[in-house]
Each structure stands twice: as C-alpha cells, then as structure tokens.
C-alpha atoms as a PDB file:
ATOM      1  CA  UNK A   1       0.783  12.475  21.704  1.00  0.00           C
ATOM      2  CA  UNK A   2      -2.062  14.324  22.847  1.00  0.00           C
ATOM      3  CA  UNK A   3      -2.793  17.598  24.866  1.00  0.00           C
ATOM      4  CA  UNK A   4      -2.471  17.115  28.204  1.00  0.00           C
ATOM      5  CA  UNK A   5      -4.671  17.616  30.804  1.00  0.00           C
ATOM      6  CA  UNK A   6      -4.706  17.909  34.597  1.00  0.00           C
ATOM      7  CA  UNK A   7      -5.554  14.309  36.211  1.00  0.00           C
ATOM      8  CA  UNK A   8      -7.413  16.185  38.874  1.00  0.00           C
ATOM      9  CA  UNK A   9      -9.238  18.961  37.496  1.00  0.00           C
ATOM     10  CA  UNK A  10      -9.310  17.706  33.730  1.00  0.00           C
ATOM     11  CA  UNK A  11      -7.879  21.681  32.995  1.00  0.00           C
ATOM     12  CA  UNK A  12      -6.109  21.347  29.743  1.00  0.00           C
ATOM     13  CA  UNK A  13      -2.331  22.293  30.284  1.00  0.00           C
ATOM     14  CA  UNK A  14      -0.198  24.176  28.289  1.00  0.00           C
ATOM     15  CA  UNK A  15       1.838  22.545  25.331  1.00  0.00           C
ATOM     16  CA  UNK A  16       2.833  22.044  22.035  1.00  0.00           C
ATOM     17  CA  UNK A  17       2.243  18.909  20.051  1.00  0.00           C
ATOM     18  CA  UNK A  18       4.619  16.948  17.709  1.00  0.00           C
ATOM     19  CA  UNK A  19       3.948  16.780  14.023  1.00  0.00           C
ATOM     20  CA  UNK A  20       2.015  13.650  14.765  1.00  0.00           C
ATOM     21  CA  UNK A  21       0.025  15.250  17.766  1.00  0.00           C
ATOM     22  CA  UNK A  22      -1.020  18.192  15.361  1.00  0.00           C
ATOM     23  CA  UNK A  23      -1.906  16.271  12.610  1.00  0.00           C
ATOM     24  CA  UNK A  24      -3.965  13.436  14.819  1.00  0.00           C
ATOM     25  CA  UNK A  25      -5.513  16.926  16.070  1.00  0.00           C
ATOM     26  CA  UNK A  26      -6.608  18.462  12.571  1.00  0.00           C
ATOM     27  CA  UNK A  27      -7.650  15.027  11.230  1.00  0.00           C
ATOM     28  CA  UNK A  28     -10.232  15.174  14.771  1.00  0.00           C
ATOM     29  CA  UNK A  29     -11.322  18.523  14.195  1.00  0.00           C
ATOM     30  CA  UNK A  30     -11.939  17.374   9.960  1.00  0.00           C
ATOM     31  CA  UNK A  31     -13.877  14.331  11.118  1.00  0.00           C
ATOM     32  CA  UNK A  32     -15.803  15.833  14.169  1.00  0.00           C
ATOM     33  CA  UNK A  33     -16.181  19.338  13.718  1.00  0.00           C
ATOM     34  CA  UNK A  34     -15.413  22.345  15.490  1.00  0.00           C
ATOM     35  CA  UNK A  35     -17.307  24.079  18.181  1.00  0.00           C
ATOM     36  CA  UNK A  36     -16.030  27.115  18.088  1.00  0.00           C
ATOM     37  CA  UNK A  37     -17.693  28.499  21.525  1.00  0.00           C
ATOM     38  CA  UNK A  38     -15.820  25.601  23.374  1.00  0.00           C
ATOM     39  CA  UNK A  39     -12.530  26.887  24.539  1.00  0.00           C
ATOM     40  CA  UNK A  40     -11.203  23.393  24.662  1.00  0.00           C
ATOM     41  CA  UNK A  41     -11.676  23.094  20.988  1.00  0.00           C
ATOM     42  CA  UNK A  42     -10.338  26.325  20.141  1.00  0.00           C
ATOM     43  CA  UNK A  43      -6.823  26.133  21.986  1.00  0.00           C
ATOM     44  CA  UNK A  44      -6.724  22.648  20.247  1.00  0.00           C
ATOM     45  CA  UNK A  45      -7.550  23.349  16.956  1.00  0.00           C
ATOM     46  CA  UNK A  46      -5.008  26.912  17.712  1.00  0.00           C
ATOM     47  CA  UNK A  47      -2.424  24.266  18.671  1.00  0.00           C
ATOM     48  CA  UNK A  48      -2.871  21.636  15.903  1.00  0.00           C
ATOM     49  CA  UNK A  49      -2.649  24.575  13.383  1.00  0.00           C
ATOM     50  CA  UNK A  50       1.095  25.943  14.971  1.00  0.00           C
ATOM     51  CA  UNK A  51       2.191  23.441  12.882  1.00  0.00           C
ATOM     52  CA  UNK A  52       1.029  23.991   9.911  1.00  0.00           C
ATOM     53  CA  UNK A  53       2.347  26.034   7.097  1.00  0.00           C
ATOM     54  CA  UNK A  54      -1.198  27.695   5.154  1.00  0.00           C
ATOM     55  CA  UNK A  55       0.518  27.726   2.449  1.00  0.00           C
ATOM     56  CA  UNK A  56       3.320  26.123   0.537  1.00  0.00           C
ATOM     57  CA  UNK A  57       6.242  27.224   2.156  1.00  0.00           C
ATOM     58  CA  UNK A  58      10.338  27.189   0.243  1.00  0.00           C
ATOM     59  CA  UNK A  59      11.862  24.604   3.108  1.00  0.00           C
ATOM     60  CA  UNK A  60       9.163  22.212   1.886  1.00  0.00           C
ATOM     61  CA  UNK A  61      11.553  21.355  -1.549  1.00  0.00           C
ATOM     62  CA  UNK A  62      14.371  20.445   1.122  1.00  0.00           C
ATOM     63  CA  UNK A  63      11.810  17.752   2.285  1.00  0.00           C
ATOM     64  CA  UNK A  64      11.701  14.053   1.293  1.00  0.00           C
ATOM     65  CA  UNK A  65       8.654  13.012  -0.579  1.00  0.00           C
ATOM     66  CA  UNK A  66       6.600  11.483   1.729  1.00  0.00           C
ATOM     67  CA  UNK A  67       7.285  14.848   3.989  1.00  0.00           C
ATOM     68  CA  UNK A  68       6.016  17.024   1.568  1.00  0.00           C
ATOM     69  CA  UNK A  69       2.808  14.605   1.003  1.00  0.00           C
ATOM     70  CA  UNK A  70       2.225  15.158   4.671  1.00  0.00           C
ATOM     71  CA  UNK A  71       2.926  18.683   4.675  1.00  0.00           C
ATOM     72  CA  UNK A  72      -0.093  18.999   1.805  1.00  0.00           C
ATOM     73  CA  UNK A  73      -2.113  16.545   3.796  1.00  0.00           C
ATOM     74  CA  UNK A  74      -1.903  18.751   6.582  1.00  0.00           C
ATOM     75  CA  UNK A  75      -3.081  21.555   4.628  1.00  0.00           C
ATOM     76  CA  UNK A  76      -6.063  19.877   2.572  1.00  0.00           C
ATOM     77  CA  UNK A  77      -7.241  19.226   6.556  1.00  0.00           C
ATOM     78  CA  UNK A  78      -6.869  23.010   7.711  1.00  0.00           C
ATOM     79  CA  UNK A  79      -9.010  23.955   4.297  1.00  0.00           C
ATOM     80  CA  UNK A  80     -11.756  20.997   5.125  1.00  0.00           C
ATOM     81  CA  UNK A  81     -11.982  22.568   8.910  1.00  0.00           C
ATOM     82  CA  UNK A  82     -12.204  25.886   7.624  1.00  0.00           C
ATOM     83  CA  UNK A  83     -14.754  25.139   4.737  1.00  0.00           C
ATOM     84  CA  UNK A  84     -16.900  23.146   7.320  1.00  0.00           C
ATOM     85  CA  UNK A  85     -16.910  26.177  10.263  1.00  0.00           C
ATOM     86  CA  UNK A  86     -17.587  28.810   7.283  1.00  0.00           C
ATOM     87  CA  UNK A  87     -20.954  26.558   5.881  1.00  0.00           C
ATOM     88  CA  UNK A  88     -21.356  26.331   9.694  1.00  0.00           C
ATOM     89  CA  UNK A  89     -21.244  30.288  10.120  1.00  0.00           C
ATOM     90  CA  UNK A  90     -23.027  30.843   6.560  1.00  0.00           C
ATOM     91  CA  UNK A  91     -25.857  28.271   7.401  1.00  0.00           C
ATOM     92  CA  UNK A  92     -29.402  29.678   5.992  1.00  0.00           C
ATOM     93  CA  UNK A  93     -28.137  32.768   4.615  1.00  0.00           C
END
C-alpha cells in the first residue's frame, strides 16, 4: 500500500491510503524528513496525516489495545515530523 503513481509519466494519482499505507507514510517522512517545497512530499505527508487523529480522540476507548497503541504510535510520528520541519524552519535563529 503505497501512493500510486502513473507508470508513464510517474504523476502521482489521486488516493487515499489504508491505515497501514498512512502509517508506512509517517514512519518515511519521521525517518527521512520532509521537504516541504516538494509537492510530492507534501500531498504525501497531507495524505498519511488524513488518518490520523492529532489528538486523542473518544472512539479510541472502543478500540482493542494494540489499536489504541497504534493510534498513539501514529501520533508520537506526526509530533517527530512536526518537531523536525519546525528545527528545520527555526534553524540559526
């Protein structure tokens, strides 16, 4: 599960991702970094984060355990990517 793209021009297509696809998406963006004047990265990134819940949101207690782990997981990665572009921004001021 990834985004798609076009196998003839490489233009990325428009989607949504699965749970998995979003999180395999954040963890990416965690490990690699943003570039925030690529509009690849930023339709990704705007993608990967539809799925996310910023904070912790009442269905979550309906949620098995290990759905609620991933849930927070998903969250810890959204705050890493947005400490990591706001050093990025804030760099040498």
């Amino acid at each position: 599960d990834n985004i798609p793209h076009c196998e003839t021009c490489g233009v990325m297509l428009s989607n949504s991702l699965t749970d998995w696809g979003s999180f395999e998406e954040l963890r990416h963006f965690a490990e690699n970094g943003v570039n925030l004047k690529s509009p690849d990265d930023c339709y990704c990134l705007e993608l990967a984060m539809s799925n996310v819940w910023w904070e912790v949101h009442p269905f979550e207690a309906t949620l098995s355990p290990s759905a609620r782990r991933e849930c927070e997981r998903r969250r810890e990665l959204l705050y890493e990517i947005a400490l990591k572009l706001w050093n990025a921004e804030n760099k040498g001021q």
